[in-house]
Protein backbone atom coordinates (compact mmCIF):
# COMPACT_ATOMS: atom_id res chain seq x y z
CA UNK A 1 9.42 78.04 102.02
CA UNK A 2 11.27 78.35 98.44
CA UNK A 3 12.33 81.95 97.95
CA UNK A 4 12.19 82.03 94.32
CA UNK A 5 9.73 81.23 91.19
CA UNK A 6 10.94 78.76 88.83
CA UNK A 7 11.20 80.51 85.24
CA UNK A 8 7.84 78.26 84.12
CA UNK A 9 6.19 79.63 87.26
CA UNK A 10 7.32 83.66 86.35
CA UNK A 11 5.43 82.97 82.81
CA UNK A 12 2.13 81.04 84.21
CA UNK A 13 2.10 84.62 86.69
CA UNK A 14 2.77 86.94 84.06
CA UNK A 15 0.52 85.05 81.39
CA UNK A 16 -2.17 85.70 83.85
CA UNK A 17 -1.56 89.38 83.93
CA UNK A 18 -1.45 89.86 80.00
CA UNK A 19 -1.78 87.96 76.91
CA UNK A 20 0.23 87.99 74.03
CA UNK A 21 1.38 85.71 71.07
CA UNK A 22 3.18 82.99 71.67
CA UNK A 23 6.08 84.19 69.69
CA UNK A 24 6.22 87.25 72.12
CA UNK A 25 6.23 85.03 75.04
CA UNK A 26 9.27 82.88 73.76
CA UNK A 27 11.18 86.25 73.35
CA UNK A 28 10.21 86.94 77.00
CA UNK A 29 11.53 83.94 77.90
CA UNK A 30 14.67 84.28 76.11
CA UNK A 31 15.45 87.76 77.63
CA UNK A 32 14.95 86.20 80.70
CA UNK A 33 17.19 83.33 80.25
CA UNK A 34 19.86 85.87 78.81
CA UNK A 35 19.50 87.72 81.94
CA UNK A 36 20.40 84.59 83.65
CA UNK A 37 23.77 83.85 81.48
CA UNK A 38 24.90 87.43 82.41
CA UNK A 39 24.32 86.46 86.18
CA UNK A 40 26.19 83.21 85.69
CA UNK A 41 28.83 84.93 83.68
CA UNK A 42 29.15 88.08 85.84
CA UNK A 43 29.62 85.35 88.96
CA UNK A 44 32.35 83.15 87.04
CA UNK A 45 34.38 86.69 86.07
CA UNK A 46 34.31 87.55 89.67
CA UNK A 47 32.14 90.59 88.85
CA UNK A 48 28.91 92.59 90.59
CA UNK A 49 26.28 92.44 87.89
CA UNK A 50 26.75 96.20 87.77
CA UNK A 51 30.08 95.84 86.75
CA UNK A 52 29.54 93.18 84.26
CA UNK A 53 27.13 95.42 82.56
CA UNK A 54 28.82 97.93 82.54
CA UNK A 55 32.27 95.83 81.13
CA UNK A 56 29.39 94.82 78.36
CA UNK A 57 28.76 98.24 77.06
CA UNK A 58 32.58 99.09 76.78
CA UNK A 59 33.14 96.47 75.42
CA UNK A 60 30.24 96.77 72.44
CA UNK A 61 31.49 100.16 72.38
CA UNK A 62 35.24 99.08 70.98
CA UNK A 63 34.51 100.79 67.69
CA UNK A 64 32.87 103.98 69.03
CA UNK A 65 34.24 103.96 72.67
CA UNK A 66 32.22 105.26 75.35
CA UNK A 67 33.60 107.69 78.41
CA UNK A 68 32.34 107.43 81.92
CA UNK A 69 29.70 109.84 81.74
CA UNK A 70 28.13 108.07 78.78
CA UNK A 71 28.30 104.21 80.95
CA UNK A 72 26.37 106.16 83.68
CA UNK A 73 24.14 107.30 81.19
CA UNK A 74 23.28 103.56 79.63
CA UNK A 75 23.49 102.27 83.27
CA UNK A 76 20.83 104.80 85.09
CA UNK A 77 23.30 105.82 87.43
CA UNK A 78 24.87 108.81 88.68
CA UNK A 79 28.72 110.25 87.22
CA UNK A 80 29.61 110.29 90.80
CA UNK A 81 28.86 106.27 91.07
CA UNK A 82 29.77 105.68 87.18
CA UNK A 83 33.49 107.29 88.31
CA UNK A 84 33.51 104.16 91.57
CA UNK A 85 32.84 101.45 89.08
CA UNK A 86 35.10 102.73 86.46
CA UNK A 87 37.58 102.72 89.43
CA UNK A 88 36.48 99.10 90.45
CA UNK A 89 36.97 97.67 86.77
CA UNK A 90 40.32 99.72 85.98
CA UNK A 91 41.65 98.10 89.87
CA UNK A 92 40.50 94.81 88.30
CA UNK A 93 42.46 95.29 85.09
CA UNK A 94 39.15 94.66 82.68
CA UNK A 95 39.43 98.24 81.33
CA UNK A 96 41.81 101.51 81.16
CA UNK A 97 40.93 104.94 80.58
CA UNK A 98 42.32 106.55 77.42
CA UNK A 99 42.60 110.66 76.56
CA UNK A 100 41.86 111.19 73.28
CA UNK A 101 44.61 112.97 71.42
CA UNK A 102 42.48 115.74 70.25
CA UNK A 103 40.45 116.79 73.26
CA UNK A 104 42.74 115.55 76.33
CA UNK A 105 39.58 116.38 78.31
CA UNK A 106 37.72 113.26 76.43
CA UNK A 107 38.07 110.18 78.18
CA UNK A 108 37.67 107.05 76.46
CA UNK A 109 36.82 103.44 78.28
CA UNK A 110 38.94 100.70 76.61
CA UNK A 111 37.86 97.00 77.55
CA UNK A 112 41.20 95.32 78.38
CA UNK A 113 41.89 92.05 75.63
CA UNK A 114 42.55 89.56 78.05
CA UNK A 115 39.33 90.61 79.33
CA UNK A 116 37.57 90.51 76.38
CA UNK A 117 38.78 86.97 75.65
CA UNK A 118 37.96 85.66 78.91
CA UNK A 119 34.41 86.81 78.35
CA UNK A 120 33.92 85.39 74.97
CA UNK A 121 35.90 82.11 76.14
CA UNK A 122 33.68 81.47 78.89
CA UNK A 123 30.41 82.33 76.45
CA UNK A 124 31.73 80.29 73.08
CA UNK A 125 29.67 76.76 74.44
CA UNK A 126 26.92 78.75 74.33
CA UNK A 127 27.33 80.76 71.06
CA UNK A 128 27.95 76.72 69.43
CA UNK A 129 24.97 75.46 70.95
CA UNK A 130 22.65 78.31 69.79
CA UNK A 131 24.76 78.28 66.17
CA UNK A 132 23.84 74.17 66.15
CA UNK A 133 20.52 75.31 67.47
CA UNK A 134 19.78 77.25 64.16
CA UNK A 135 21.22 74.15 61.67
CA UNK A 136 17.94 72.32 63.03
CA UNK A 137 16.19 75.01 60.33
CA UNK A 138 15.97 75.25 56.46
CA UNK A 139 17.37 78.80 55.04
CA UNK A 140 13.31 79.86 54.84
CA UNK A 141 12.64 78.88 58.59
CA UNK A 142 16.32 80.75 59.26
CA UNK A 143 15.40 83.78 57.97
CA UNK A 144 11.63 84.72 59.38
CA UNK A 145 13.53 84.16 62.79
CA UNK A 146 16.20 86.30 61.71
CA UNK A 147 13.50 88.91 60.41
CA UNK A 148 11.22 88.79 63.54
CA UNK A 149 14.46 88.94 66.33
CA UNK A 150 15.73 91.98 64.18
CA UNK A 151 12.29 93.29 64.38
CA UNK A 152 11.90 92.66 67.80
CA UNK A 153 15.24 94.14 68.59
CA UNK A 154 14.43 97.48 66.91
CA UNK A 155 10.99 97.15 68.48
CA UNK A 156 12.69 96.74 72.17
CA UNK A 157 15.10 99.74 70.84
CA UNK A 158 12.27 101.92 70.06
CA UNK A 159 10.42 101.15 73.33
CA UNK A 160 13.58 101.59 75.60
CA UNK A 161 13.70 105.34 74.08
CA UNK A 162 10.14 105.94 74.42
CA UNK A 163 10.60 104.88 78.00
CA UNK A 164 13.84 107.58 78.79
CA UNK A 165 11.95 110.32 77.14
């Protein structure tokens, strides 16, 4: 007996549990699929998906860095567990702690360049296929998607906070 759903069956199951408009069930199905890259990509870097996700936020956090307390925080877990996986990824070179000069009690995660690059190395066939993806569009077509996956990013924003509150 097959152990998992394919991604068409998830979507028949869930379609049967709600309705929505199609453009809301494309977006579903592109979270999902994104889901799967950072599987596939947390494999190929040798990571737990944990860590991967976590290696994500410090890394979007490069201009604003993040400390451990704050990666628990994003990741639902506990400072005692945040502390082990900052740990794991420091052991695994991806990241270093950094005191900030003006409050040595501030810890800041850095995500390690050689890191970084490996990341975006592995991930540039995709970013290409998505960028020749969106030449298949005139500038009109372009920018309704761009206005409805901003709008559904702020949307999923808004919800995520309405959910931790």
């Amino acid at each position: 007996m097959r152990a998992s759903k394919t991604p068409d069956e998830v979507e028949n199951l869930e379609r049967s549990r709600m309705s929505a408009a199609e453009l809301s069930w494309s977006l579903r199905a592109v979270n999902r699929a994104s889901t799967e890259v950072d599987q596939a990509l947390a494999a190929r870097l040798g990571l737990r998906l944990l860590d991967f996700a976590a290696f994500s936020h410090v890394m979007s956090a490069e201009s604003d860095p993040i400390g451990p307390a704050e990666l628990g925080h994003r990741l639902g877990i506990t400072s005692g567990s945040a502390t082990e996986l900052v740990d794991r990824l420091e052991r695994a070179e991806h990241i270093t702690r950094q005191r900030a000069e003006s409050d040595r009690r501030r810890v800041s995660l850095i995500a390690q360049e050689h890191s970084i690059r490996r990341a975006l190395d592995e991930l540039s066939p995709l970013f290409e296929a998505l960028d020749d993806l969106a030449t298949e569009f005139n500038e009109a077509e372009q920018a309704a998607i761009h206005r409805y996956l901003r709008g559904a990013k702020e949307r999923l924003a808004r919800f995520a906070d309405d959910l931790s509150s």
